[in-house]
Structure formats: C-alpha cells, structure tokens
PDB file of N, CA and C in Angstrom:
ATOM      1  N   UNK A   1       0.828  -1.188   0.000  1.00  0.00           N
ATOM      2  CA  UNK A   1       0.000   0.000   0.000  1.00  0.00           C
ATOM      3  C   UNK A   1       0.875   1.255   0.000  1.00  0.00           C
ATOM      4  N   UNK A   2       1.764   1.019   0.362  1.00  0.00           N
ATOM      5  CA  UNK A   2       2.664   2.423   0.937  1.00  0.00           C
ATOM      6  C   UNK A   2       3.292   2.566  -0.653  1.00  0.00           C
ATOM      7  N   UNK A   3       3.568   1.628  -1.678  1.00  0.00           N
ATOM      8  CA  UNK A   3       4.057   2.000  -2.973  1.00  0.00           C
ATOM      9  C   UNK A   3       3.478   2.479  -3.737  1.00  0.00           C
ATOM     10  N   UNK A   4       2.199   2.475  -3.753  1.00  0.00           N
ATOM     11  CA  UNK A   4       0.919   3.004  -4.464  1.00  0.00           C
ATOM     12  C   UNK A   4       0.640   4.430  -3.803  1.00  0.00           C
ATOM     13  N   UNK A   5       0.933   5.049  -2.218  1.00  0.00           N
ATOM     14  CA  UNK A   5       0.532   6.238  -1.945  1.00  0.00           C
ATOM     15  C   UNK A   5       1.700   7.240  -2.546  1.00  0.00           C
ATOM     16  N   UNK A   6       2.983   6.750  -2.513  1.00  0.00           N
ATOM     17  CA  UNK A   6       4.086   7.446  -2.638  1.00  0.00           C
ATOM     18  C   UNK A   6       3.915   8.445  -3.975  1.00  0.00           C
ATOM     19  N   UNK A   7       3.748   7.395  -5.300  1.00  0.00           N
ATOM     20  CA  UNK A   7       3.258   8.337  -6.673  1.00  0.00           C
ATOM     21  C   UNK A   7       2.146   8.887  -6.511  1.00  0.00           C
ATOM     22  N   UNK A   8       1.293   8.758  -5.851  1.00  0.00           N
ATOM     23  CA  UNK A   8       0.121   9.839  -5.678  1.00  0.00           C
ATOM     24  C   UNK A   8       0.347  10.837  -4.845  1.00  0.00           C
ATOM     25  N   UNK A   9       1.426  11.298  -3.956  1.00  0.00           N
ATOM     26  CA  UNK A   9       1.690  12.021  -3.109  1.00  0.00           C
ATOM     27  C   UNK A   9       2.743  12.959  -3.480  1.00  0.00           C
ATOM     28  N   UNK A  10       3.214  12.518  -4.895  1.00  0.00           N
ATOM     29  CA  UNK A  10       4.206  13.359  -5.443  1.00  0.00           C
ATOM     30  C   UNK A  10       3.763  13.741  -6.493  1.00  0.00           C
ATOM     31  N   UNK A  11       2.780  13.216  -7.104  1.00  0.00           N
ATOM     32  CA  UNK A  11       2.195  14.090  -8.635  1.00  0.00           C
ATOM     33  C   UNK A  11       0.862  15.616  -8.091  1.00  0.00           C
ATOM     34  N   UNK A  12       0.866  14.586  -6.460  1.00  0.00           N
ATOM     35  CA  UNK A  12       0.028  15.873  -6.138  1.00  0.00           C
ATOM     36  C   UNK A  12       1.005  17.400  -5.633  1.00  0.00           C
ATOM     37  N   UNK A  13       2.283  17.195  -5.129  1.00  0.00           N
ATOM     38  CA  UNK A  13       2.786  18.656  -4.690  1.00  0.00           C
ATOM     39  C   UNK A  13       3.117  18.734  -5.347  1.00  0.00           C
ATOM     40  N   UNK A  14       3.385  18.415  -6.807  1.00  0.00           N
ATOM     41  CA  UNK A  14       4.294  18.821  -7.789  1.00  0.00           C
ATOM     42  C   UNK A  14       3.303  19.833  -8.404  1.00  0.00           C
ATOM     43  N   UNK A  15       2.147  19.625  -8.702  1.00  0.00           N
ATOM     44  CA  UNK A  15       1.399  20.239  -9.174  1.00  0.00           C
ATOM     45  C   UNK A  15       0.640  21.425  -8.336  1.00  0.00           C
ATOM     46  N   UNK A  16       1.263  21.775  -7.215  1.00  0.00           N
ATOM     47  CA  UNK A  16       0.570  23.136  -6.143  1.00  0.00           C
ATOM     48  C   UNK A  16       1.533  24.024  -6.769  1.00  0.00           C
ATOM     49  N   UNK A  17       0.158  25.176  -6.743  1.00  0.00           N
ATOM     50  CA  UNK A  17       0.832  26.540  -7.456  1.00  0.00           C
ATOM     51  C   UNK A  17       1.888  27.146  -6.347  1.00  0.00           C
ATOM     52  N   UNK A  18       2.645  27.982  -6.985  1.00  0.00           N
ATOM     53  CA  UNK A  18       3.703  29.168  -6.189  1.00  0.00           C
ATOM     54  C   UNK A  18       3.055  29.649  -5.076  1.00  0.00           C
ATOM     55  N   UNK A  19       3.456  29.887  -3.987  1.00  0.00           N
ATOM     56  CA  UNK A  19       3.042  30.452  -2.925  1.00  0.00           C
ATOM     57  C   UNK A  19       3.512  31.966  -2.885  1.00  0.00           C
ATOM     58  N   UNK A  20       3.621  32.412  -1.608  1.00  0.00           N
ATOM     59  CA  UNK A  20       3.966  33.833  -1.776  1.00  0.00           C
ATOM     60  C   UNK A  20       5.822  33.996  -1.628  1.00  0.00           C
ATOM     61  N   UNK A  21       5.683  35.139  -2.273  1.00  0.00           N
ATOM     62  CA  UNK A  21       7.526  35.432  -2.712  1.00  0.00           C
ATOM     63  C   UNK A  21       8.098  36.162  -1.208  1.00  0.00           C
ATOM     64  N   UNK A  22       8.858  35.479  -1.077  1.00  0.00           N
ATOM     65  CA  UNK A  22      10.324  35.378   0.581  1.00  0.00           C
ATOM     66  C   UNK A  22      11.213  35.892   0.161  1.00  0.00           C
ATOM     67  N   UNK A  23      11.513  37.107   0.632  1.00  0.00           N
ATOM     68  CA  UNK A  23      12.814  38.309   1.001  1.00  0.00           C
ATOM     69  C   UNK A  23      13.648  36.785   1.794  1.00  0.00           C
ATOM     70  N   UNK A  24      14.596  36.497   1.015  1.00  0.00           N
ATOM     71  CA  UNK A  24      15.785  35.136   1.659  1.00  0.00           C
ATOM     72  C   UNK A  24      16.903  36.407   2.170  1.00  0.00           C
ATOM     73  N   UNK A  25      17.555  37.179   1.974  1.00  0.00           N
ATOM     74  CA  UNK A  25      18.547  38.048   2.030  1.00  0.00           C
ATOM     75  C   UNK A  25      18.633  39.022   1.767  1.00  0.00           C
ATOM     76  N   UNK A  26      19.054  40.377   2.645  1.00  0.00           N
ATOM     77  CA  UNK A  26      19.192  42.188   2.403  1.00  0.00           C
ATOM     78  C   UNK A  26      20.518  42.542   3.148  1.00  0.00           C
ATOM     79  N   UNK A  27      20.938  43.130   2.610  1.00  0.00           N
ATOM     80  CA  UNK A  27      21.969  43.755   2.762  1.00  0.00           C
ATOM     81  C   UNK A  27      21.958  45.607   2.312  1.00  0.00           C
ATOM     82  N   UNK A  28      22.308  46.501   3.204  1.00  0.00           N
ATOM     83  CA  UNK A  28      22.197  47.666   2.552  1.00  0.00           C
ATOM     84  C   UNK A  28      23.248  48.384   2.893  1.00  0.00           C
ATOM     85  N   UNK A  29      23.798  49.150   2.008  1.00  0.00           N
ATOM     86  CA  UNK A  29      25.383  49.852   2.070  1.00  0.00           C
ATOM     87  C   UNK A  29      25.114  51.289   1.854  1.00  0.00           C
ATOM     88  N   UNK A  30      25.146  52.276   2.765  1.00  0.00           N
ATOM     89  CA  UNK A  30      24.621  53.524   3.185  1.00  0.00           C
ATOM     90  C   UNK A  30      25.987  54.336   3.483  1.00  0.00           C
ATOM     91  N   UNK A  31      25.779  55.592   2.772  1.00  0.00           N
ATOM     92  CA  UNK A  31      27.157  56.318   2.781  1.00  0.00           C
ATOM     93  C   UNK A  31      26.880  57.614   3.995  1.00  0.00           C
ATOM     94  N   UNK A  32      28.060  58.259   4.423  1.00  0.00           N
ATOM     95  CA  UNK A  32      27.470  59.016   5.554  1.00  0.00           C
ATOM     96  C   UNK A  32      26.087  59.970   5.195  1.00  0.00           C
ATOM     97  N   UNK A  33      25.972  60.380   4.206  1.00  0.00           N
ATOM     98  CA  UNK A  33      24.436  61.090   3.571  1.00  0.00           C
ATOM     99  C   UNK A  33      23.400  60.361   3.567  1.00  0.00           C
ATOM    100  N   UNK A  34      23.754  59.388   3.907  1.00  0.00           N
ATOM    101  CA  UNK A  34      22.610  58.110   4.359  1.00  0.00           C
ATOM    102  C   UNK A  34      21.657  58.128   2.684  1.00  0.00           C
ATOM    103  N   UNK A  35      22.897  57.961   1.661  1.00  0.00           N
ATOM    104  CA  UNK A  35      22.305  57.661   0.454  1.00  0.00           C
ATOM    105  C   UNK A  35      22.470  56.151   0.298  1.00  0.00           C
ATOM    106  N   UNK A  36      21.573  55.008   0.201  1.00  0.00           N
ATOM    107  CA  UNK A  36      21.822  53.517   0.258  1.00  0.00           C
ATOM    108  C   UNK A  36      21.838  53.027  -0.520  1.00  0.00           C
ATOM    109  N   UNK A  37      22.279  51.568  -0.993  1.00  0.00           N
ATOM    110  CA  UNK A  37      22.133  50.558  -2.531  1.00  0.00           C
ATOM    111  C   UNK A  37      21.584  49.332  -1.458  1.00  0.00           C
ATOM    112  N   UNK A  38      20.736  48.835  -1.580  1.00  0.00           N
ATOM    113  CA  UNK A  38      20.276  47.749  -1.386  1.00  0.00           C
ATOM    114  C   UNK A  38      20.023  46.757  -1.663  1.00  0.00           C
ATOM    115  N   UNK A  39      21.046  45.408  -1.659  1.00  0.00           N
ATOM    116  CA  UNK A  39      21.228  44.380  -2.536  1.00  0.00           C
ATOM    117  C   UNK A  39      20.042  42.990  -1.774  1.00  0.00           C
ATOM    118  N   UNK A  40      18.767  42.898  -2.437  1.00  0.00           N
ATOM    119  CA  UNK A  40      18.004  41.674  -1.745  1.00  0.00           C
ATOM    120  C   UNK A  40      17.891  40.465  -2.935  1.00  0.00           C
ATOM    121  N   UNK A  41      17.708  39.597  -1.967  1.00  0.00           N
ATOM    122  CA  UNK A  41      17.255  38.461  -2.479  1.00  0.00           C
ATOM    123  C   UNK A  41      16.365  37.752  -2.079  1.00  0.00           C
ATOM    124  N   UNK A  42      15.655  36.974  -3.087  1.00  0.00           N
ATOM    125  CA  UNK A  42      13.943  36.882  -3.114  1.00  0.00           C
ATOM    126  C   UNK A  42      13.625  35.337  -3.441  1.00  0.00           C
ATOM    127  N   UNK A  43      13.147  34.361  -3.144  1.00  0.00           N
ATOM    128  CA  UNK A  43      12.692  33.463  -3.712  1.00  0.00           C
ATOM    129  C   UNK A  43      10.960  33.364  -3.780  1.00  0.00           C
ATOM    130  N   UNK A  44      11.226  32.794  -4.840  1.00  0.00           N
ATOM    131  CA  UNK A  44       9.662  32.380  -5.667  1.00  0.00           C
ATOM    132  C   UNK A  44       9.075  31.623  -6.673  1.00  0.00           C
ATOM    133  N   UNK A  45       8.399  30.255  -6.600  1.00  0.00           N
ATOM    134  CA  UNK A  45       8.033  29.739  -7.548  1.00  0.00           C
ATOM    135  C   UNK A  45       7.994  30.382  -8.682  1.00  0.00           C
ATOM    136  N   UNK A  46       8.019  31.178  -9.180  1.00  0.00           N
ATOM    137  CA  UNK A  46       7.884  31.790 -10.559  1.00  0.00           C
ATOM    138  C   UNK A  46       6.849  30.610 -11.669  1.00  0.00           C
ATOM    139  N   UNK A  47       6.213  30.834 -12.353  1.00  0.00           N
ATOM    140  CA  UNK A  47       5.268  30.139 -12.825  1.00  0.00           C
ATOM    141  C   UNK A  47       5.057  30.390 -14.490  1.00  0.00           C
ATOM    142  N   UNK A  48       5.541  31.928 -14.815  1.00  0.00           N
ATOM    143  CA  UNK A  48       5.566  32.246 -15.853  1.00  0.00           C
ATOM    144  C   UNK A  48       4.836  34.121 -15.642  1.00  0.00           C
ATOM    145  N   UNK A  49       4.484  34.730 -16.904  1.00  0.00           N
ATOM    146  CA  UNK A  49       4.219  36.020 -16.687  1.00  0.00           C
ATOM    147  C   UNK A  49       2.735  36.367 -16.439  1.00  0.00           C
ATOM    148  N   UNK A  50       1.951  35.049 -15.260  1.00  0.00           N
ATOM    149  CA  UNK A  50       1.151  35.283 -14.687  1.00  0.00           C
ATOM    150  C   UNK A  50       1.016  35.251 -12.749  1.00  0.00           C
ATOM    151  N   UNK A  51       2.156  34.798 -12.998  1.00  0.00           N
ATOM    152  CA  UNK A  51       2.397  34.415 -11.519  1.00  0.00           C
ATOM    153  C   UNK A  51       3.867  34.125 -11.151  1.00  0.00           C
ATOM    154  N   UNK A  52       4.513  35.554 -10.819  1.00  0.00           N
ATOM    155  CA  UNK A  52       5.875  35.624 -10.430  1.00  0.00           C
ATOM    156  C   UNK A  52       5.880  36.986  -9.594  1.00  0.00           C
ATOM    157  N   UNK A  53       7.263  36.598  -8.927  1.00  0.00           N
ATOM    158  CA  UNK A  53       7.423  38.192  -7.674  1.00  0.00           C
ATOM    159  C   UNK A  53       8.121  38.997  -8.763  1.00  0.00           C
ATOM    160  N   UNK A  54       7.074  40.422  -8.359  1.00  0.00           N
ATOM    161  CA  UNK A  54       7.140  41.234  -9.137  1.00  0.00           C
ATOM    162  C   UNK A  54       7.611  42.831  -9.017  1.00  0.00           C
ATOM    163  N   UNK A  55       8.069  42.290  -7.479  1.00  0.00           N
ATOM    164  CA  UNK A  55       8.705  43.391  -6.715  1.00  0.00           C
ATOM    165  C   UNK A  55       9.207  43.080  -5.118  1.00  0.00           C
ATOM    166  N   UNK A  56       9.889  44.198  -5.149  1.00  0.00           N
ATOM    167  CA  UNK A  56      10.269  44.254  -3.425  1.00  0.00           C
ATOM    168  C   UNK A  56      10.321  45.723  -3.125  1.00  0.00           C
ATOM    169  N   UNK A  57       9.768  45.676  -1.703  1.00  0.00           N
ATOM    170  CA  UNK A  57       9.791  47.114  -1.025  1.00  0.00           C
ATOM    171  C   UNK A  57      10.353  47.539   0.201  1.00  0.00           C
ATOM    172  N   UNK A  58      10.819  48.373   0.177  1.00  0.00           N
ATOM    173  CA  UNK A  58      11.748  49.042   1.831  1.00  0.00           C
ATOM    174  C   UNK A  58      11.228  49.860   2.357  1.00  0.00           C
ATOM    175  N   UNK A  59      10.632  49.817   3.419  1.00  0.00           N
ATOM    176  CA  UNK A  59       9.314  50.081   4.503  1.00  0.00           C
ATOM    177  C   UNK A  59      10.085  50.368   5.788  1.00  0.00           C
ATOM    178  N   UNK A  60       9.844  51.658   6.350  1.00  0.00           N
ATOM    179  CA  UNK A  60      10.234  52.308   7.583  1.00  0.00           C
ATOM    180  C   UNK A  60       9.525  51.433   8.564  1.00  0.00           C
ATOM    181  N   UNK A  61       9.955  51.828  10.039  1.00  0.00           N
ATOM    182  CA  UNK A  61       8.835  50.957  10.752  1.00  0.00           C
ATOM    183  C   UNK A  61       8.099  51.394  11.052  1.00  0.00           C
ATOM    184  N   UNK A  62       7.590  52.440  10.676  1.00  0.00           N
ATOM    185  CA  UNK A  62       5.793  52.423  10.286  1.00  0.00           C
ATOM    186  C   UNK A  62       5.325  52.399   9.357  1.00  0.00           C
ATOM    187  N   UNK A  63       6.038  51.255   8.721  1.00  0.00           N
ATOM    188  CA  UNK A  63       5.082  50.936   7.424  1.00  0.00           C
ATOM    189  C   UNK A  63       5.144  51.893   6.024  1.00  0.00           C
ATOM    190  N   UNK A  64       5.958  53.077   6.321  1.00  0.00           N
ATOM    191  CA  UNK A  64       6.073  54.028   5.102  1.00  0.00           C
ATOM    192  C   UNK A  64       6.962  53.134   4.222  1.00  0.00           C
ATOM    193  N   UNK A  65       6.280  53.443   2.928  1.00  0.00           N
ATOM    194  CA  UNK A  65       7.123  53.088   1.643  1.00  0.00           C
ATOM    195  C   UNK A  65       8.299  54.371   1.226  1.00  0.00           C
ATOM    196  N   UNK A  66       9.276  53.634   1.192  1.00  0.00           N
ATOM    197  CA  UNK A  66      10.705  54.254   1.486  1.00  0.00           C
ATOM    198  C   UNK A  66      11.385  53.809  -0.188  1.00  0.00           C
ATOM    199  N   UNK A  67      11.201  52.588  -0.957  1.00  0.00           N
ATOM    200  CA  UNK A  67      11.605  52.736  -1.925  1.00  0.00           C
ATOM    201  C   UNK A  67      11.483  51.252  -2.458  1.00  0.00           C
ATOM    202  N   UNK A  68      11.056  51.145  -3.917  1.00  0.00           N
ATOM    203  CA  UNK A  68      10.434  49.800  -4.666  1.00  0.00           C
ATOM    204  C   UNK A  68      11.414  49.475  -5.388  1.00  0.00           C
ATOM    205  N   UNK A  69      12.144  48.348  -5.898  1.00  0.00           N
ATOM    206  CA  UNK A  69      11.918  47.871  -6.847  1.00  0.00           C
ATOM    207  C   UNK A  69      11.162  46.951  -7.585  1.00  0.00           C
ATOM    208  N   UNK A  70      11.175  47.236  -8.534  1.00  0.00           N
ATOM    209  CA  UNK A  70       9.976  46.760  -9.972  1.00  0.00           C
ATOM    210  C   UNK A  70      10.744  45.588 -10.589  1.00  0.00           C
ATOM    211  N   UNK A  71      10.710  44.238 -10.375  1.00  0.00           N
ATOM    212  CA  UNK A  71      11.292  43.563 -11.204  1.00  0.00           C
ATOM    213  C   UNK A  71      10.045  42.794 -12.520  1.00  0.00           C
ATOM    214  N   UNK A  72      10.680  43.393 -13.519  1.00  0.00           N
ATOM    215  CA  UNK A  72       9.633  43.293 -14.744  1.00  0.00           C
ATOM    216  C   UNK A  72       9.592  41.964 -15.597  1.00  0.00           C
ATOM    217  N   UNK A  73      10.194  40.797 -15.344  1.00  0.00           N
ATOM    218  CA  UNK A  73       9.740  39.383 -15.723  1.00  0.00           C
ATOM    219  C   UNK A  73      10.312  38.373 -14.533  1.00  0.00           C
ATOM    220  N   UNK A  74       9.576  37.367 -15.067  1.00  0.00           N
ATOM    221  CA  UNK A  74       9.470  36.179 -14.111  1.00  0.00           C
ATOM    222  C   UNK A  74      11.018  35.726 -14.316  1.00  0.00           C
ATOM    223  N   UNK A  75      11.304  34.932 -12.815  1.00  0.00           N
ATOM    224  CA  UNK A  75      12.898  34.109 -12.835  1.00  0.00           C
ATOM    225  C   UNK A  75      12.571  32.960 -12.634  1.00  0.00           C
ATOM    226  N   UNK A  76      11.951  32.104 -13.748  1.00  0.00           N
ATOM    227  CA  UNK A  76      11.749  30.713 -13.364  1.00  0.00           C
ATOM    228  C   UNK A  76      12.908  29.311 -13.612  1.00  0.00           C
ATOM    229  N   UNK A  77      14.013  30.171 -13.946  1.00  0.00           N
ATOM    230  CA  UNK A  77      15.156  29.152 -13.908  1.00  0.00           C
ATOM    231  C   UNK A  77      15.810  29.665 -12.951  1.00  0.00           C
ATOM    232  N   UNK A  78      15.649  31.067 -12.614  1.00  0.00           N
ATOM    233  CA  UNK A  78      17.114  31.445 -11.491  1.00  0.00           C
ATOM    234  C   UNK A  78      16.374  31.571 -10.213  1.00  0.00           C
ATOM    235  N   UNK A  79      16.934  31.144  -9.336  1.00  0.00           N
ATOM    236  CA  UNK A  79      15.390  30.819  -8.001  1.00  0.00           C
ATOM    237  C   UNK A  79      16.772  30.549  -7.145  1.00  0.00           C
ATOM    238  N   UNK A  80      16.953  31.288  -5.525  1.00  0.00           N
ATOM    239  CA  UNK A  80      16.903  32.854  -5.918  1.00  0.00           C
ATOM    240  C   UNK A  80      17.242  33.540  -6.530  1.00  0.00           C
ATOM    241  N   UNK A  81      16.728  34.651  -6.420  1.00  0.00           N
ATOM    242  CA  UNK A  81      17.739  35.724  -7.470  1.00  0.00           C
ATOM    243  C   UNK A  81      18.200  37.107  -6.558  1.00  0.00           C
ATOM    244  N   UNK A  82      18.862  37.877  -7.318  1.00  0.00           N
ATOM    245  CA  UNK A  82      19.160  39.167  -6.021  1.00  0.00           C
ATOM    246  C   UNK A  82      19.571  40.581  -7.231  1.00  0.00           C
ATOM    247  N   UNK A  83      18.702  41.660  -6.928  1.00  0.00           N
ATOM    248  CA  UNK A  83      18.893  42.609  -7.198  1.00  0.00           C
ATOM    249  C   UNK A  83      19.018  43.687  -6.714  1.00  0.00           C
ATOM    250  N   UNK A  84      18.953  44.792  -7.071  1.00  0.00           N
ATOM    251  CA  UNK A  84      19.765  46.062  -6.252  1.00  0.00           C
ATOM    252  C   UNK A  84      19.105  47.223  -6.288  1.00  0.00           C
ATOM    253  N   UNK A  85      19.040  48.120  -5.448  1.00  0.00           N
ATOM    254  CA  UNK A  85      18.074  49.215  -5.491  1.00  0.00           C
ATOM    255  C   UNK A  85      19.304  50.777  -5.274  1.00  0.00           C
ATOM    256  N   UNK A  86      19.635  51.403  -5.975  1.00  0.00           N
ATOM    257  CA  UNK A  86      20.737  52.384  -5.366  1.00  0.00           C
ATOM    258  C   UNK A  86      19.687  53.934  -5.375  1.00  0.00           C
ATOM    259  N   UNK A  87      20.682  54.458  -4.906  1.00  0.00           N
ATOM    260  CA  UNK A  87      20.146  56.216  -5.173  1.00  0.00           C
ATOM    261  C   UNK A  87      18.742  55.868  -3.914  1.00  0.00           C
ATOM    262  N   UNK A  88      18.856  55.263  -3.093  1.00  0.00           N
ATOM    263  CA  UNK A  88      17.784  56.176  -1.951  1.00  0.00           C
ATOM    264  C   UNK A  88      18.408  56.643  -0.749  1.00  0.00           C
ATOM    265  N   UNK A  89      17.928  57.431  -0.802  1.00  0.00           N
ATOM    266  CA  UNK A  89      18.103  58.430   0.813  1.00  0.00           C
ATOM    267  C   UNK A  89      16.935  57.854   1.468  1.00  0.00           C
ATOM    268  N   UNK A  90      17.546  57.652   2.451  1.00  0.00           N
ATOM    269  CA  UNK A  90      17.175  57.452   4.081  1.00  0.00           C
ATOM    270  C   UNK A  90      17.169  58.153   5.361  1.00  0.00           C
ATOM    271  N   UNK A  91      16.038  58.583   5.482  1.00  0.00           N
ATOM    272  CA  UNK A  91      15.938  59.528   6.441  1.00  0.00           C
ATOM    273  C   UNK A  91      16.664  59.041   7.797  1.00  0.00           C
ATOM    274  N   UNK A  92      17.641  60.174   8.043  1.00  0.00           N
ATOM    275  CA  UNK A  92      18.401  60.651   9.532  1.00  0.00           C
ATOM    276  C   UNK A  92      17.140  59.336  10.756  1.00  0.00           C
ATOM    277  N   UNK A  93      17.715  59.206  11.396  1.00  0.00           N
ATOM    278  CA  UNK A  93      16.921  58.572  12.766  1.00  0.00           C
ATOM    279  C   UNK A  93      16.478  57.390  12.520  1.00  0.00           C
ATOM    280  N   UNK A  94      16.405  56.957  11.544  1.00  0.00           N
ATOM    281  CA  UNK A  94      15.869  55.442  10.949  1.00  0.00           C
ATOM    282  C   UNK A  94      17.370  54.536  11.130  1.00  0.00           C
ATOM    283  N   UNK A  95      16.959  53.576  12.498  1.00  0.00           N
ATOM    284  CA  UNK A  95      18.200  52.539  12.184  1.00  0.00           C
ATOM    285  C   UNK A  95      17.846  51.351  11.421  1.00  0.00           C
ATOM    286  N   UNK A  96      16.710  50.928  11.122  1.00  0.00           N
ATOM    287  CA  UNK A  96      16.434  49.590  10.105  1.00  0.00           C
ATOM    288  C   UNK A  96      15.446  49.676   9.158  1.00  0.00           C
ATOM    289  N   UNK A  97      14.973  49.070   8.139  1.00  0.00           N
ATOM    290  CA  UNK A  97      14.263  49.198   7.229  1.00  0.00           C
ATOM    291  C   UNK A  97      13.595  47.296   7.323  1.00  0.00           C
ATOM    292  N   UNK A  98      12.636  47.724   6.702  1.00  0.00           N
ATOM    293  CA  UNK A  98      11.910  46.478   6.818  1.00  0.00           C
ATOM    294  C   UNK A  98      11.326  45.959   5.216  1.00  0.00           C
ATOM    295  N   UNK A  99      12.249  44.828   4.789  1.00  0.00           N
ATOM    296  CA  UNK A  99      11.997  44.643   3.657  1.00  0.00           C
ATOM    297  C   UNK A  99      10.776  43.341   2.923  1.00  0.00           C
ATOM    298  N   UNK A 100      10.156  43.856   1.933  1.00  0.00           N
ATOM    299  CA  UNK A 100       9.206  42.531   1.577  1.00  0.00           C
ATOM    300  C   UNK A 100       9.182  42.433   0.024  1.00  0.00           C
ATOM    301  N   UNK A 101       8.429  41.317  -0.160  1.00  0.00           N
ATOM    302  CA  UNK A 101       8.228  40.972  -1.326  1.00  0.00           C
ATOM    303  C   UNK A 101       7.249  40.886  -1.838  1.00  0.00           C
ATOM    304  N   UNK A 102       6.820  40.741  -3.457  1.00  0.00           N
ATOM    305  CA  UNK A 102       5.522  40.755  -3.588  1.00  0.00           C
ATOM    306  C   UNK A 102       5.298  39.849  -5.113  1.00  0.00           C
ATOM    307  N   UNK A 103       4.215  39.247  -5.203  1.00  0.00           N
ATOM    308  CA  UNK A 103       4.045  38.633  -6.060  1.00  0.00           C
ATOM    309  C   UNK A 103       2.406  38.900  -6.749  1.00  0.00           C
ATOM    310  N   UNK A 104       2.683  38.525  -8.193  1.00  0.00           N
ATOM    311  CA  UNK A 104       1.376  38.820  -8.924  1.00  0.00           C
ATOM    312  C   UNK A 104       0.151  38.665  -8.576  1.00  0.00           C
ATOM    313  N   UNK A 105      -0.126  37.107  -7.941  1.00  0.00           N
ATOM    314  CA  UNK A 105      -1.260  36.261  -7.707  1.00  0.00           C
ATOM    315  C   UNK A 105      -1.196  36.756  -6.062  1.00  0.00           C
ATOM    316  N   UNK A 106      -0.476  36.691  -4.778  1.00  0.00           N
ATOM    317  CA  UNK A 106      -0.840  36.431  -3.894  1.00  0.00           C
ATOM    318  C   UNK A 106      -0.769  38.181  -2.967  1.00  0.00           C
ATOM    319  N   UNK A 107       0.205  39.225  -3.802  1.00  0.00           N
ATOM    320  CA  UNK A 107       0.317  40.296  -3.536  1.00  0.00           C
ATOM    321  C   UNK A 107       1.452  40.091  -2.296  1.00  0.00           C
ATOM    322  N   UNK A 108       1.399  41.490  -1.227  1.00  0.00           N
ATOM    323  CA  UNK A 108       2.151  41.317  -0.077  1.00  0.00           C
ATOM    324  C   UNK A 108       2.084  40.229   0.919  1.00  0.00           C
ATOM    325  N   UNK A 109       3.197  39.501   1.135  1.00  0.00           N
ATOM    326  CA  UNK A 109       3.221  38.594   2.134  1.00  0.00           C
ATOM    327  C   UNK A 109       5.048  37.884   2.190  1.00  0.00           C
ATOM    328  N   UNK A 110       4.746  36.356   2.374  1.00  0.00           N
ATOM    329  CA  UNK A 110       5.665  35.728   2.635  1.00  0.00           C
ATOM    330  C   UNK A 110       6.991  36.349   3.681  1.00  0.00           C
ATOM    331  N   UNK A 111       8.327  35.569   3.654  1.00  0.00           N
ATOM    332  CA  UNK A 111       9.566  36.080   4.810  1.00  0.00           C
ATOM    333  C   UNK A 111       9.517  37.349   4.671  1.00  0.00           C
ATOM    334  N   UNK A 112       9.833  38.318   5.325  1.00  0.00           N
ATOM    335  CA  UNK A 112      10.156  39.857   5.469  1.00  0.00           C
ATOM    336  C   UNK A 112      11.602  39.652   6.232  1.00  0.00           C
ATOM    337  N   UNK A 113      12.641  40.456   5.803  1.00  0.00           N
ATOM    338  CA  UNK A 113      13.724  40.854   6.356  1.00  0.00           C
ATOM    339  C   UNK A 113      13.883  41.955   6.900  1.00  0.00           C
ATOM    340  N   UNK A 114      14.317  42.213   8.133  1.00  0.00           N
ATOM    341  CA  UNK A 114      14.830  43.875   8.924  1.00  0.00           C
ATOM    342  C   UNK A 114      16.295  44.001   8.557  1.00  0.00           C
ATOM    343  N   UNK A 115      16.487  45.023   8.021  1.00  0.00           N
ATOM    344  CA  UNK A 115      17.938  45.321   8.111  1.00  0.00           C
ATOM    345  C   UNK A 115      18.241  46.548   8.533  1.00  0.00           C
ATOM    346  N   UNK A 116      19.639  46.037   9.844  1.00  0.00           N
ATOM    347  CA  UNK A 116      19.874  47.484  10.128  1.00  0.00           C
ATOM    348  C   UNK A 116      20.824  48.282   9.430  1.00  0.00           C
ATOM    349  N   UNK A 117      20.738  49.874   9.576  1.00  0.00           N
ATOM    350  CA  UNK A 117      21.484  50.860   8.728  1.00  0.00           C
ATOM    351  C   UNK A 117      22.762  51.256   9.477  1.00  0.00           C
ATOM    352  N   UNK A 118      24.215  51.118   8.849  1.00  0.00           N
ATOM    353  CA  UNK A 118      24.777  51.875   9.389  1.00  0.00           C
ATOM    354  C   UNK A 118      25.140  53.178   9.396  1.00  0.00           C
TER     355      UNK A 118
END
C-alpha cells in the first residue's frame, strides 16, 4: 500500500501553485548622507508572466514606503535571485528598514527581512 501512496503524493505537490515570494537576504550599504544601494534576495516559484514576484519594497517601521523595486519578468530558472536598489536616501533617525516581497497572484506577504542601517 505504501508503494501506491508514494506516486500519488508526489504528482500531487508537484502540481501546487507558487506560494507567496520570501525576502531570503538584504543587505544595505549607506554612505554618511545616508544615500543607500540595497542588494536583496527573493525566492519564488515563478510560474511564468502570470504568476511571479514582481517586486520588493523598503518600509520604515511604520510601514512608510521608502523605496520599490519593480522587477519586470518572471525568474523561473534562477530561483533565488538578487537585485539592487541604489540612489535612496534614508531619512536621519531610521536605524532599520523592513523589507518585503511581492508577487502577482498572492500580492504582499511571505519572509520579510529587517535590516539594520549603518
């Protein structure tokens, strides 16, 4: 019995859609003008150009949107991937930023990363 559940138990997760897209890694490199480049990395089923993460955002801790990137096609061979956000200023008094991800189908959710500023 147990050889017969095994292939039915794997044709079934193989076939569950992408879940929501996970901030895996942030790193941010801030010059004394507290101008930053922010290098994250994201994983996500990617599915094709209906259902892939389609951004990431850097969020004060109250929630203010501080600065997006737009990533404009799906990475369904490169899983994770990591891109870079430069040219933002960061307001004086802010020691961390709170980063997320976002995907087509499920919107904001999945891992969030804090990173602090030096």
């Amino acid at each position: 019995m147990k050889r017969l559940l095994a292939p039915i138990a794997l044709v079934f997760t193989a076939s569950l859609p992408a879940g929501e897209a996970d901030v895996v890694s942030a790193e941010a490199h801030c010059d004394s003008d507290r101008n930053c480049r922010f290098d994250v990395t994201v994983r996500h089923a990617d599915e094709g150009w209906s259902h892939y993460a389609d951004r990431w955002d850097i969020l004060g801790p109250d929630g203010q949107l501080l600065g997006r990137r737009t990533l404009l096609h799906p990475h369904v061979s490169e899983q994770p991937f990591t891109r870079s956000l430069g040219g933002l200023r960061i307001p004086a008094g802010l020691e961390s930023v709170r980063i997320r991800a976002h995907d087509k189908v499920h919107g904001d959710g999945g891992h969030e990363v804090v990173v602090d500023l030096h």
